[in-house]
Protein backbone atom coordinates (compact mmCIF):
# COMPACT_ATOMS: atom_id res chain seq x y z
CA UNK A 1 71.36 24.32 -44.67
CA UNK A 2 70.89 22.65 -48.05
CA UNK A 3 68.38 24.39 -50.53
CA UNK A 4 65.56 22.23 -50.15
CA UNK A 5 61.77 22.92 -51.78
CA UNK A 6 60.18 25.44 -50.10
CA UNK A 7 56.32 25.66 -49.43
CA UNK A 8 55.36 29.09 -49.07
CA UNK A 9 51.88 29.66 -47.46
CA UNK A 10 50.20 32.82 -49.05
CA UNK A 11 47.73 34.72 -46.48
CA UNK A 12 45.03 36.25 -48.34
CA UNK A 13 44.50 38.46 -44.94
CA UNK A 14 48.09 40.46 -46.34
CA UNK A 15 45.83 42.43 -48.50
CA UNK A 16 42.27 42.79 -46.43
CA UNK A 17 42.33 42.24 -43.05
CA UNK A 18 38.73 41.41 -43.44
CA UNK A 19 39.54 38.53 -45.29
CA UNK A 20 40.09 35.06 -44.16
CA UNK A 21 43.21 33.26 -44.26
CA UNK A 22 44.07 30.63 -47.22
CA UNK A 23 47.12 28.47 -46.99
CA UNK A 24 48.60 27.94 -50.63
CA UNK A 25 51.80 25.54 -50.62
CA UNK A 26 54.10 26.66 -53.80
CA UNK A 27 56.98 24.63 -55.04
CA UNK A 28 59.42 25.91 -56.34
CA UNK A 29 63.21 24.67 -58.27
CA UNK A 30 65.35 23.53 -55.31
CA UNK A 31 68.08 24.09 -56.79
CA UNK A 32 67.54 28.00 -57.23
CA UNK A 33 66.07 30.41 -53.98
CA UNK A 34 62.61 31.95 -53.84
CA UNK A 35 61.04 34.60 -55.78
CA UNK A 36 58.21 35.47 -54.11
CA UNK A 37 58.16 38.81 -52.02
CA UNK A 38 59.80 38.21 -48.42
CA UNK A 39 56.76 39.20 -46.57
CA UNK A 40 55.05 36.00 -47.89
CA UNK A 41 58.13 34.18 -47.06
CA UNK A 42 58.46 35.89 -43.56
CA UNK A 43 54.35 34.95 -43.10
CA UNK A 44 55.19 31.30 -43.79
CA UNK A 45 58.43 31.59 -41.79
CA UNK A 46 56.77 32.48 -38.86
CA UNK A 47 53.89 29.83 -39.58
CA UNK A 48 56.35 26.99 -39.58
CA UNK A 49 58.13 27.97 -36.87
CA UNK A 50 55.52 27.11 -34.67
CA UNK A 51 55.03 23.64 -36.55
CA UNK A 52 58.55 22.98 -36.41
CA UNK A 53 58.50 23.72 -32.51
CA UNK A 54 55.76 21.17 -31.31
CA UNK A 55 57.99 18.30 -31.83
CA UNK A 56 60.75 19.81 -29.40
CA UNK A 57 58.33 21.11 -26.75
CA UNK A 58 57.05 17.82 -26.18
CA UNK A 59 59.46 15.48 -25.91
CA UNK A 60 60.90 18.19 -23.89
CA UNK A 61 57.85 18.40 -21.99
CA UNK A 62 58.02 14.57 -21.21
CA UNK A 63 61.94 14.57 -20.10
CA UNK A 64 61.47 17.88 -18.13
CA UNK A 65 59.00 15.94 -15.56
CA UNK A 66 55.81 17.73 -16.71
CA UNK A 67 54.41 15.21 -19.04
CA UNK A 68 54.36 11.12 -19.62
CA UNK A 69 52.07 8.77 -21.51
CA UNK A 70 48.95 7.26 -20.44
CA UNK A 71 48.54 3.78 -21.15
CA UNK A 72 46.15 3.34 -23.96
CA UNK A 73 49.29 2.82 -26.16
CA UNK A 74 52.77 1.00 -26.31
CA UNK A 75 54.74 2.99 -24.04
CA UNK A 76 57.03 4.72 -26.00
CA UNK A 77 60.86 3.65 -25.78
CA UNK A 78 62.71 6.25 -27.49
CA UNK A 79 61.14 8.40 -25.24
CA UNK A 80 60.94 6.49 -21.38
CA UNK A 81 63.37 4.51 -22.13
CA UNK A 82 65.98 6.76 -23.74
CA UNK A 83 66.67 3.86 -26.09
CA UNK A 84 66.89 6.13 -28.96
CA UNK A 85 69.79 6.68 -32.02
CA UNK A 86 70.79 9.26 -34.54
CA UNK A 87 67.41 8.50 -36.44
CA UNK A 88 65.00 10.05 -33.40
CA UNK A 89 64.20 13.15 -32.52
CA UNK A 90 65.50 15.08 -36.04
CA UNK A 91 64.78 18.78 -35.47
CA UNK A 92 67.49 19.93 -36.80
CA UNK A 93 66.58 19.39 -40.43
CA UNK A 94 63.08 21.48 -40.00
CA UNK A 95 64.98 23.84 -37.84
CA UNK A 96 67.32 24.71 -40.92
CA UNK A 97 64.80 24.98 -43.26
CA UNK A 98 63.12 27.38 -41.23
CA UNK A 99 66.25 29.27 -40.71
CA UNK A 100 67.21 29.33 -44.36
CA UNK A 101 63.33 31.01 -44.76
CA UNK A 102 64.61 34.01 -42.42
CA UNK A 103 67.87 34.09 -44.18
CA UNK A 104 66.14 34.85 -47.37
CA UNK A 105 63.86 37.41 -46.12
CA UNK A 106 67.00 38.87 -44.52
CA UNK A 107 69.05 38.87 -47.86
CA UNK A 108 66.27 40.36 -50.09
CA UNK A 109 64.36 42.44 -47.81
CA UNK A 110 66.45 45.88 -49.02
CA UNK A 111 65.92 45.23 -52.72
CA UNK A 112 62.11 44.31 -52.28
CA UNK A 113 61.88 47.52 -50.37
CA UNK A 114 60.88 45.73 -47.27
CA UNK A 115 63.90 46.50 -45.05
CA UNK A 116 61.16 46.86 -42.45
CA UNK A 117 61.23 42.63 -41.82
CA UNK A 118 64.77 42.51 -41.33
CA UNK A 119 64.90 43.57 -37.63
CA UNK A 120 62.03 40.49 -36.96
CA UNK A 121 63.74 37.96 -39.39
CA UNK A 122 66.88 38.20 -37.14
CA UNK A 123 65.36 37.82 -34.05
CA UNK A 124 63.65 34.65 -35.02
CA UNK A 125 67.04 33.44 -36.21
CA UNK A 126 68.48 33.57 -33.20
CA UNK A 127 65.55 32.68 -31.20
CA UNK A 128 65.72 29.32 -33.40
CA UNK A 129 69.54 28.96 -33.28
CA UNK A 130 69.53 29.49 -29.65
CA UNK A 131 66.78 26.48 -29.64
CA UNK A 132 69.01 24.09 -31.65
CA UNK A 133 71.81 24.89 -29.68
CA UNK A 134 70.30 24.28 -26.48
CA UNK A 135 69.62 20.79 -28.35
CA UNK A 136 72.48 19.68 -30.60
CA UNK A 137 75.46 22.14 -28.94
CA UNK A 138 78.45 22.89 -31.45
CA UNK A 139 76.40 23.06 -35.30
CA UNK A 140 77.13 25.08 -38.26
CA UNK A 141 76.55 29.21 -37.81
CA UNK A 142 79.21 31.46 -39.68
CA UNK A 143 79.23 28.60 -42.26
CA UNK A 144 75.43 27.90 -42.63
CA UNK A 145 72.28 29.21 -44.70
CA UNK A 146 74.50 30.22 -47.85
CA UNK A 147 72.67 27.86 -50.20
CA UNK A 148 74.91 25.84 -52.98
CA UNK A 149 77.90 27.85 -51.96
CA UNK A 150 78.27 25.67 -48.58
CA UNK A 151 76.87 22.49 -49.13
CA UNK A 152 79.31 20.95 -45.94
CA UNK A 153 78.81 24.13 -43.72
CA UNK A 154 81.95 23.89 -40.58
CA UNK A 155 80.34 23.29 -37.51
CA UNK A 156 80.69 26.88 -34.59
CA UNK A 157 81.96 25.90 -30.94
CA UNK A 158 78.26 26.16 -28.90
CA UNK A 159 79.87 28.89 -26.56
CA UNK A 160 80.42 31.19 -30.00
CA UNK A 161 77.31 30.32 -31.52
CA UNK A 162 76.00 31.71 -28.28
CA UNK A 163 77.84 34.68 -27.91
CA UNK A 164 77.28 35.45 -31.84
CA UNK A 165 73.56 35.51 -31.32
CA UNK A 166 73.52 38.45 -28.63
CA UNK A 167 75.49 40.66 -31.66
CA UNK A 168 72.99 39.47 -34.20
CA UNK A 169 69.85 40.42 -32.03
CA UNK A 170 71.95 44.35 -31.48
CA UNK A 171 71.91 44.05 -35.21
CA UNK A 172 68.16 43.29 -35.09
CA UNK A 173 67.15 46.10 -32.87
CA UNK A 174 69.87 48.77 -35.06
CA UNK A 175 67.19 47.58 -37.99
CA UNK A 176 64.05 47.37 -36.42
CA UNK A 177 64.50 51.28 -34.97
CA UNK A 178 65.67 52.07 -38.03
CA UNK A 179 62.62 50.93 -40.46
CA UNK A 180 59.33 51.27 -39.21
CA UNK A 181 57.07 48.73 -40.72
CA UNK A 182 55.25 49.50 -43.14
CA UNK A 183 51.57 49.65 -42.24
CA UNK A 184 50.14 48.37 -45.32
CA UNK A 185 52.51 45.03 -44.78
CA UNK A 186 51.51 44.82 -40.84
CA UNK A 187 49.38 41.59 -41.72
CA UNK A 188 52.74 39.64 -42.42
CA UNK A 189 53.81 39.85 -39.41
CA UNK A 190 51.57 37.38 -37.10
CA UNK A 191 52.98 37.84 -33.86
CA UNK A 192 53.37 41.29 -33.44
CA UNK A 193 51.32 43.07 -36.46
CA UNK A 194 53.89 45.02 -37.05
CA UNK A 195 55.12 46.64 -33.78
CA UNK A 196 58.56 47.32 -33.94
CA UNK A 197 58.43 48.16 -30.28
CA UNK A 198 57.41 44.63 -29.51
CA UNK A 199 60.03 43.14 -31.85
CA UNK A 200 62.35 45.21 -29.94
CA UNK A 201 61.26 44.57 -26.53
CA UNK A 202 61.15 41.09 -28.22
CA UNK A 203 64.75 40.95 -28.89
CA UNK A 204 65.77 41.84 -25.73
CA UNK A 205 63.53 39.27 -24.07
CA UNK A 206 65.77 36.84 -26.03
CA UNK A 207 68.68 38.47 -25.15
CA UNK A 208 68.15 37.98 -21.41
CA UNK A 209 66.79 34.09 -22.08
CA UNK A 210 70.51 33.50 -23.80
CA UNK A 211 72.62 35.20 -21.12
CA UNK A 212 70.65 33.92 -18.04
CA UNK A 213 71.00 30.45 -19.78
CA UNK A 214 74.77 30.75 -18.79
CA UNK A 215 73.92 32.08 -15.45
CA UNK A 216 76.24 29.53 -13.78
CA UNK A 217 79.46 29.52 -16.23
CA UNK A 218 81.56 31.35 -13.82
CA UNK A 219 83.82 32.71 -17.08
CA UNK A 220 80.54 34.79 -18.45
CA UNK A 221 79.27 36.47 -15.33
CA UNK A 222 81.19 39.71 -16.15
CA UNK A 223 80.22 39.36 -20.09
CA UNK A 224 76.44 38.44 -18.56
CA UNK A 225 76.39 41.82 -16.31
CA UNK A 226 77.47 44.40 -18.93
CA UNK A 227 74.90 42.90 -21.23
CA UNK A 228 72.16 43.03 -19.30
CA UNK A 229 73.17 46.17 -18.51
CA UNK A 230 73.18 47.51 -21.56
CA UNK A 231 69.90 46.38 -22.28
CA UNK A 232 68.98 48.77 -19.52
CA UNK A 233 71.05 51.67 -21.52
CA UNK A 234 69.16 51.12 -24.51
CA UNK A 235 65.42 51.87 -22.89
CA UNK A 236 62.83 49.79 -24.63
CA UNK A 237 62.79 46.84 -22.31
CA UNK A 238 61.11 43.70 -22.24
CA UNK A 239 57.96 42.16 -22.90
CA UNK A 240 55.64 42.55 -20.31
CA UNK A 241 52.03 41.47 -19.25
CA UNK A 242 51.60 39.76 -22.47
CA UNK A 243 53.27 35.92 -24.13
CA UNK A 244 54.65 36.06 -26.91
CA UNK A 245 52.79 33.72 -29.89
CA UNK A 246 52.98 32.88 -33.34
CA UNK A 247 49.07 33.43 -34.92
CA UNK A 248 46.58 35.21 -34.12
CA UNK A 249 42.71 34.55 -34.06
CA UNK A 250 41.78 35.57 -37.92
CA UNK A 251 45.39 33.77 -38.47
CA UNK A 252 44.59 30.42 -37.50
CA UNK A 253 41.39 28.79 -39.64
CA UNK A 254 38.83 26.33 -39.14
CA UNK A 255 40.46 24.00 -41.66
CA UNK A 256 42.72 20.38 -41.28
CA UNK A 257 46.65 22.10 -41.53
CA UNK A 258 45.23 25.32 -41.35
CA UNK A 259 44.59 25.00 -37.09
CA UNK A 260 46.78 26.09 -34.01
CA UNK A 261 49.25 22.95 -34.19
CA UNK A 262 48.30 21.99 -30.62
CA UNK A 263 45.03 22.00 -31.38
CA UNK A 264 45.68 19.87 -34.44
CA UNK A 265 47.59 17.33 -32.38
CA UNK A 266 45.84 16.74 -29.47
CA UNK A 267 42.93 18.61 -29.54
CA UNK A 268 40.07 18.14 -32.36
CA UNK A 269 40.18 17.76 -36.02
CA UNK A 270 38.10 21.15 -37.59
CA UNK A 271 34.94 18.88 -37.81
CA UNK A 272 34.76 18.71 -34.22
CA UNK A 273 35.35 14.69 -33.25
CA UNK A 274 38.05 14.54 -30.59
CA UNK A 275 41.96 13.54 -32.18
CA UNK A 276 43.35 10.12 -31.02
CA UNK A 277 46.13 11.53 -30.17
CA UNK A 278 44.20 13.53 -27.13
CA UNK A 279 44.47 10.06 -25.59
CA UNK A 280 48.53 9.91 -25.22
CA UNK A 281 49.73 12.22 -22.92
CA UNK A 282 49.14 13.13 -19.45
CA UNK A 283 50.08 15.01 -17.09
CA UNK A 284 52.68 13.48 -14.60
CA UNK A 285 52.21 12.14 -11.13
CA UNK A 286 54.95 14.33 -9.70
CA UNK A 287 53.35 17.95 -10.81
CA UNK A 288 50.22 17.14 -9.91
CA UNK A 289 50.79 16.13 -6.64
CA UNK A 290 53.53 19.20 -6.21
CA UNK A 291 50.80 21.22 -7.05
CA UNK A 292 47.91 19.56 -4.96
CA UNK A 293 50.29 19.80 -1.72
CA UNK A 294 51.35 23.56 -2.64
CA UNK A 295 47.86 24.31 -2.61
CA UNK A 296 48.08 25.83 -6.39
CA UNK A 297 45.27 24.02 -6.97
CA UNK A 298 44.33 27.31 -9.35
CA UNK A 299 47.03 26.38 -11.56
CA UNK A 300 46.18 22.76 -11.65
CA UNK A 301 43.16 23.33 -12.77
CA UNK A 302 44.26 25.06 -16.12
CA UNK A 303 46.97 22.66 -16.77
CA UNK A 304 45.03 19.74 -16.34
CA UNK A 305 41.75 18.46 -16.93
CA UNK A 306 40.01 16.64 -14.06
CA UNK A 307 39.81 12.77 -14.55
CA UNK A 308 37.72 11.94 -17.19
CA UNK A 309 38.81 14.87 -19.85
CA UNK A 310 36.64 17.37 -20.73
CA UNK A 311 33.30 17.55 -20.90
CA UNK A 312 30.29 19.09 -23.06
CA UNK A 313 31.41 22.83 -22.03
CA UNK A 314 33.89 23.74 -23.69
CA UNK A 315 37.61 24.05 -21.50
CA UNK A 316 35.31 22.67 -18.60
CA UNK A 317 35.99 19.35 -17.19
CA UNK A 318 33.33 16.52 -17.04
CA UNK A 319 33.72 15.85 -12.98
CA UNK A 320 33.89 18.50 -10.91
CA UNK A 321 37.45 20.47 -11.19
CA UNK A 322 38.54 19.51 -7.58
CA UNK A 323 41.49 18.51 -6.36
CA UNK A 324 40.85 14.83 -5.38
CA UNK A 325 39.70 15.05 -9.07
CA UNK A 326 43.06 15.47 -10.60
CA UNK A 327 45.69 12.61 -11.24
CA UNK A 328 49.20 12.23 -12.71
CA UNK A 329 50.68 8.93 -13.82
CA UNK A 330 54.71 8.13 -12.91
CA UNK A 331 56.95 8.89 -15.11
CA UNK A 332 57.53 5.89 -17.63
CA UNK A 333 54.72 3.48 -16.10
CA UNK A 334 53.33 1.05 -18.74
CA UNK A 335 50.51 0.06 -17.45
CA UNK A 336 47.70 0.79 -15.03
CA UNK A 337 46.92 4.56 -16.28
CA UNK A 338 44.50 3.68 -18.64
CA UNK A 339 43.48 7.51 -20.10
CA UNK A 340 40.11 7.78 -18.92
CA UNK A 341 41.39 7.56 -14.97
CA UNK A 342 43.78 10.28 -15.16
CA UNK A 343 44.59 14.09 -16.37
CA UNK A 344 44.81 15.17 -19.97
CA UNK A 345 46.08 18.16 -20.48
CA UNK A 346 43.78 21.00 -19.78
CA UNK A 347 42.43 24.10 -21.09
CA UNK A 348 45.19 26.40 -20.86
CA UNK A 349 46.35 24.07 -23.73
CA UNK A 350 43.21 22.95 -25.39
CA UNK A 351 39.43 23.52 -25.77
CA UNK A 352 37.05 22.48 -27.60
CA UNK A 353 36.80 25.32 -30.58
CA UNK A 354 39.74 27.14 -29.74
CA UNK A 355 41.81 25.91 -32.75
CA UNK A 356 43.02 29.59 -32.97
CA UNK A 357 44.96 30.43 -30.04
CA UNK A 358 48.37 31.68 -30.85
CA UNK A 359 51.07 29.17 -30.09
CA UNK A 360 53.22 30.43 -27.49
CA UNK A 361 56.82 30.73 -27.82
CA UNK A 362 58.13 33.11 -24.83
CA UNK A 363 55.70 33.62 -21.76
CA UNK A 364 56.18 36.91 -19.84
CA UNK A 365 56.11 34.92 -16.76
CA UNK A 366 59.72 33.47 -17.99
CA UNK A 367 61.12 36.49 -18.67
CA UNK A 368 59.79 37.84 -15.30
CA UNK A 369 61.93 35.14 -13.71
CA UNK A 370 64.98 35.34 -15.75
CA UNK A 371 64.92 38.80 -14.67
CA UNK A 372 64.19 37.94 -10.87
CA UNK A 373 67.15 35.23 -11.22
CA UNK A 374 69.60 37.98 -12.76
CA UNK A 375 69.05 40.23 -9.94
CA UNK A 376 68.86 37.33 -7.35
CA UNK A 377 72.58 35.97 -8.99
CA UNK A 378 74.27 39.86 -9.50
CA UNK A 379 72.87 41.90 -7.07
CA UNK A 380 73.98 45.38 -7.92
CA UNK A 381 76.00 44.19 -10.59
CA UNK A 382 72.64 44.59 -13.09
CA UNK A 383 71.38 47.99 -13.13
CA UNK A 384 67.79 46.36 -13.62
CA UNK A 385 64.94 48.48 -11.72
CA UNK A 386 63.15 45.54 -9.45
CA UNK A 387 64.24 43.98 -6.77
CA UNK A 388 64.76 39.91 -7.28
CA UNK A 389 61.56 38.95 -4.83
CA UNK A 390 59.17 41.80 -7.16
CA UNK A 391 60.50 40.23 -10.60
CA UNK A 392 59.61 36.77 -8.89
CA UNK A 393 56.44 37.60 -7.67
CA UNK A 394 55.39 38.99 -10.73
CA UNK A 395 56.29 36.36 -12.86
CA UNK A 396 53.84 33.97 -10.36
CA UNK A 397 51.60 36.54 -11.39
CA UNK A 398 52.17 36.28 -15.08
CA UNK A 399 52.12 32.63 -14.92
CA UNK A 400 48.55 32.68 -13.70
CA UNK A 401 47.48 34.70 -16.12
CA UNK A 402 48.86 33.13 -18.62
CA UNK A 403 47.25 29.84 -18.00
CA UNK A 404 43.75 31.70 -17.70
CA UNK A 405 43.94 31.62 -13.77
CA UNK A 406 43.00 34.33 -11.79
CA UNK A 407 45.98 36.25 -10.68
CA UNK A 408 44.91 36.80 -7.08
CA UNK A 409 45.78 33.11 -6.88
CA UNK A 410 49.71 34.33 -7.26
CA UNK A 411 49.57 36.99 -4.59
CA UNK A 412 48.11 35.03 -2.19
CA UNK A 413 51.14 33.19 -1.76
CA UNK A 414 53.33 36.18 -0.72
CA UNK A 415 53.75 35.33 2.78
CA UNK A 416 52.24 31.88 2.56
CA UNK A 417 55.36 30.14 4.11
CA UNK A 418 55.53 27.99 1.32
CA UNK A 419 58.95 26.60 -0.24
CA UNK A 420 59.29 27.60 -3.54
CA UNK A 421 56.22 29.87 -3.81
CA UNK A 422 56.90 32.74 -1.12
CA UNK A 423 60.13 34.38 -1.80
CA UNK A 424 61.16 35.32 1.39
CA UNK A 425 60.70 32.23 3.06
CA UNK A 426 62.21 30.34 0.35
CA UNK A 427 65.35 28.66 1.68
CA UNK A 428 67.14 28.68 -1.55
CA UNK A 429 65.90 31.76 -3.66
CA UNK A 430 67.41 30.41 -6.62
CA UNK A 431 66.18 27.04 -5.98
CA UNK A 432 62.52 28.95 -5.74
CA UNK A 433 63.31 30.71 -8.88
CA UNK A 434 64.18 27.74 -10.66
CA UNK A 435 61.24 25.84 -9.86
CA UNK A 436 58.60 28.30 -10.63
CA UNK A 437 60.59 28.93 -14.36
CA UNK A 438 59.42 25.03 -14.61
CA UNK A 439 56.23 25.40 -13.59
CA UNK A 440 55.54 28.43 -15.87
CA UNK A 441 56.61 26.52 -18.51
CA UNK A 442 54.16 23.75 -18.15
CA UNK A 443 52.13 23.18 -21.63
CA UNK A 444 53.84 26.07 -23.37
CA UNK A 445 57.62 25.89 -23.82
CA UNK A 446 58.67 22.37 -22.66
CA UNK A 447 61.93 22.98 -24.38
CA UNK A 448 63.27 25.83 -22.37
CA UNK A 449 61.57 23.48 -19.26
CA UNK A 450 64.25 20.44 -20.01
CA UNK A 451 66.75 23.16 -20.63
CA UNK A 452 66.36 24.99 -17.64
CA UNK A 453 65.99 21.22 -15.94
CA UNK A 454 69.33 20.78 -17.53
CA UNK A 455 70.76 23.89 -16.21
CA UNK A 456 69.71 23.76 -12.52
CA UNK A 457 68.85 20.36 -11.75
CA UNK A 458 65.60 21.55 -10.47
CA UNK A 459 63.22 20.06 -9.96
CA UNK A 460 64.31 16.63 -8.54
CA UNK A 461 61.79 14.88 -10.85
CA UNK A 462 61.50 10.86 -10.38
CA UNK A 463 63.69 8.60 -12.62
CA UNK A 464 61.52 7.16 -15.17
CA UNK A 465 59.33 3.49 -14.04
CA UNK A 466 61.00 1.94 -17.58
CA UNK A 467 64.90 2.88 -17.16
CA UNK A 468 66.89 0.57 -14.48
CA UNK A 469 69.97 3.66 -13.78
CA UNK A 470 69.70 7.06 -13.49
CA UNK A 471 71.22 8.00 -16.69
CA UNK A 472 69.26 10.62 -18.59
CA UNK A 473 69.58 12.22 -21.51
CA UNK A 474 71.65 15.42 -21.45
CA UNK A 475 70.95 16.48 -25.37
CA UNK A 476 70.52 14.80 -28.99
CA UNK A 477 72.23 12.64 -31.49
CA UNK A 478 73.68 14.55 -34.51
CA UNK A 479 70.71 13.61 -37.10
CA UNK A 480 71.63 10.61 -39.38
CA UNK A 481 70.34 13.07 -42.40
CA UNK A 482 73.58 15.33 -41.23
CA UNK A 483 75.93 12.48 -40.77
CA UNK A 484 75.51 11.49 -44.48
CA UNK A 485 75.56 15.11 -46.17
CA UNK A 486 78.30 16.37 -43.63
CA UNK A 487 80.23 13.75 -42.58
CA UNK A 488 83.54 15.06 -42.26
CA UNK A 489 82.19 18.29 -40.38
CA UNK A 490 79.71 15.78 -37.83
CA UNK A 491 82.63 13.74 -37.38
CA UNK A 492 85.29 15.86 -36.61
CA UNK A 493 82.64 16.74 -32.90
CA UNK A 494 83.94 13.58 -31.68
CA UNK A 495 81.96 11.02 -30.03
CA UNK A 496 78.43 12.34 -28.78
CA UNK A 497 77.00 9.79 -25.21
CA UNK A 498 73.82 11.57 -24.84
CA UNK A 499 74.39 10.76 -21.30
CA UNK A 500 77.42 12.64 -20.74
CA UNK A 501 78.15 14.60 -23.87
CA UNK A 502 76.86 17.78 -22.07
CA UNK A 503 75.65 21.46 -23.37
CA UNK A 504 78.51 23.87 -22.36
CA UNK A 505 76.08 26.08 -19.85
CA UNK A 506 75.31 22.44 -18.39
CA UNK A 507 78.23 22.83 -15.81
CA UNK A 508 76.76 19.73 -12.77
């Protein structure tokens, strides 16, 4: 929200795509905005987005159920334990700064003659406002990303922020159909190389993420309907068969801070020798034995390395990728889960070499499911093509794929008899729905996992080993960096209890 330095990386691959990527960090006056062309600002944009994300997705990943700790370090207290304050877990700083990147490119993209990265630079703005929402609830919106000018932004009731952001992605898509991109400036866009189609489809993929997110406020359900219906109206569609990511393979470099953040975190450093950090978490005891008794041993196998990590083959684990192989730890235990004796996180995530695998920030198995929820929730109320039980089994299907599984895996369940896998024995449909959102999720958007945790309640994950009640945390602490430049505006939400202070589309 404040102007802040910003550090714009300049891809040599704008000009050649035969040339390989540099990252250049400029600084510039913070006390004036950018010069530089908003391609290279929308290039960097995009880059830090994904940087900016990791943070979220795990600890989101841990207080979904998916992930813990092993115990080759301290456990972690902010983080088992809840025992955190207003000085853990600040997004929201990075998240602004990335926002006030997209602004720019929005506000000088006509007079650059690059209208053509407006349509994109919305939709990331309110895929990342949607995020921090989900997160924080009420925060500044109308008031925000207008440099010296607002220096205290007002704070935007969540529910308004929300229904803002639908109106700002229509805005995206009036842009994006009506500026093609231009070709020669298709290398600044790294997620889509300059498809407006996909940006579009894109849009409306977010769209559906923000309404379904208030599936159960009973107030939006007509408001929910004649959106997604109009979706339908306008044509393009979603994104299908295909995740959405940040990067691409001549994007991401062999090169410390030039790597797939993932990769950079957990995985190896560019010389090759393993990262400590491969060593902290692991998969929980919970999935893997949900998984192991589902018989989607497939699945395990890509979101989980066999005990023992993996081996000299690259994405191939050292003992043989079995189930008796695989092992979670319980949530929160500090001690007896030494790393060696139980999963890492597997290959969908990392291998050895693959530092340039996009970093995923929408699967096509979510929005699969979103749509099979929709239609599962309104019936004929959405005019949506599919039937709730095809959207569901094809987002099984995109799931598996997704992870690197073969997809035959998801079809075999169709008539299986298993809860939560085959629709039509599912007792709950929703319930099924629900649970296979989470699972799809695993290792790739942990923060629309807690949120969708939030949301539902499902699954019934274990209380963690470390906490005595069954209090969890329903969001995050206004960021002490807020609290001293916005006082009056973070104090005028009133008193935040994690524990109770709930998101508005939280309604249990």
């Amino acid at each position: 929200m404040k102007l802040k330095s910003y550090f714009l990386i300049a891809v040599l691959a704008l000009l050649s795509t035969a040339c390989n990527e540099q990252f250049l960090d400029i600084n510039t006056n913070p006390n004036s905005l950018p010069t530089a062309s908003p391609n290279y600002i929308f290039t960097n944009a995009l880059r830090q987005t994904a940087s900016n994300m990791l943070g979220p997705n795990e600890t989101a990943s841990y207080w979904s159920g998916q992930w813990t700790q092993s115990n080759g370090y301290i456990l972690s207290t902010t983080i088992f334990t809840y025992n955190f304050t207003n000085g853990d877990f600040n997004y929201w700083d990075g998240y602004y700064d990335n926002l006030q990147d997209y602004q720019v490119v929005i506000d000088n993209a006509d007079a650059q003659n690059q209208k053509f990265l407006k349509g994109p630079a919305k939709v990331m703005k309110a895929l990342l406002f949607q995020q921090l929402v989900d997160m924080y609830g009420n925060l500044p919106y109308t008031d925000a990303l207008k440099g010296v000018s607002s220096l205290a932004p007002k704070f935007d009731e969540q529910q308004s922020v929300y229904d803002n952001l639908i109106k700002l992605l229509d805005d995206a898509i009036v842009d994006l159909k009506a500026n093609a991109f231009a070709s020669a400036f298709a290398g600044s866009d790294i997620v889509f190389a300059g498809s407006n189609t996909k940006w579009i489809r894109f849009a409306n993929s977010v769209k559906l993420r923000i309404l379904m997110r208030q599936a159960r406020v009973a107030a939006k359900e007509a408001t929910i309907k004649t959106e997604i219906n109009k979706i339908v109206t306008e044509g393009s569609g979603f994104i299908t068969g295909e995740d959405v990511g940040i990067g691409s393979a001549s994007f991401w470099q062999p090169a410390d801070g030039q790597m797939n953040p993932i990769y950079e975190s957990w995985g190896y450093s560019a010389a090759g020798a393993k990262k400590a950090l491969n060593n902290y978490p692991r998969l929980t005891k919970y999935l893997i034995d949900g998984l192991k008794t589902s018989g989607d041993t497939l699945r395990l196998k890509r979101i989980g390395y066999a005990i023992g990590g993996e081996g000299s083959t690259a994405g191939v684990s050292t003992r043989a990728e079995v189930a008796a192989n695989y092992a979670g730890v319980p949530f929160g235990a500090s001690s007896g889960y030494l790393p060696t004796t139980v999963s890492a996180l597997g290959p969908s995530i990392i291998a050895k070499g693959a530092f340039n695998r996009p970093y995923l920030i929408m699967t096509a198995a979510e929005i699969q499911l979103n749509l099979a929820e929709a239609k599962e929730k309104f019936g004929t109320g959405v005019s949506l093509a599919g039937t709730a039980q095809s959207y569901f089994e094809e987002g099984l299907v995109q799931s598996f794929r997704a992870l690197g599984a073969a997809t035959t895996g998801a079809a075999a369940f169709k008539g299986s008899k298993i809860e939560n896998y085959d629709y039509v024995a599912s007792t709950n449909k929703l319930t099924a729905i629900a649970y296979q959102k989470w699972l799809a999720s695993c290792n790739f958007t942990g923060l629309e996992a807690w949120a969708e945790y939030r949301k539902t309640g499902v699954p019934v994950t274990p209380q963690s080993l470390g906490v005595p009640d069954a209090k969890r945390p329903v969001r995050l602490f206004y960021p002490n960096s807020e609290g001293g430049s916005n006082s009056a505006n973070v104090n005028a939400q009133g008193t935040v209890d994690v524990f109770s202070t709930k998101i508005f589309w939280d309604i249990d």
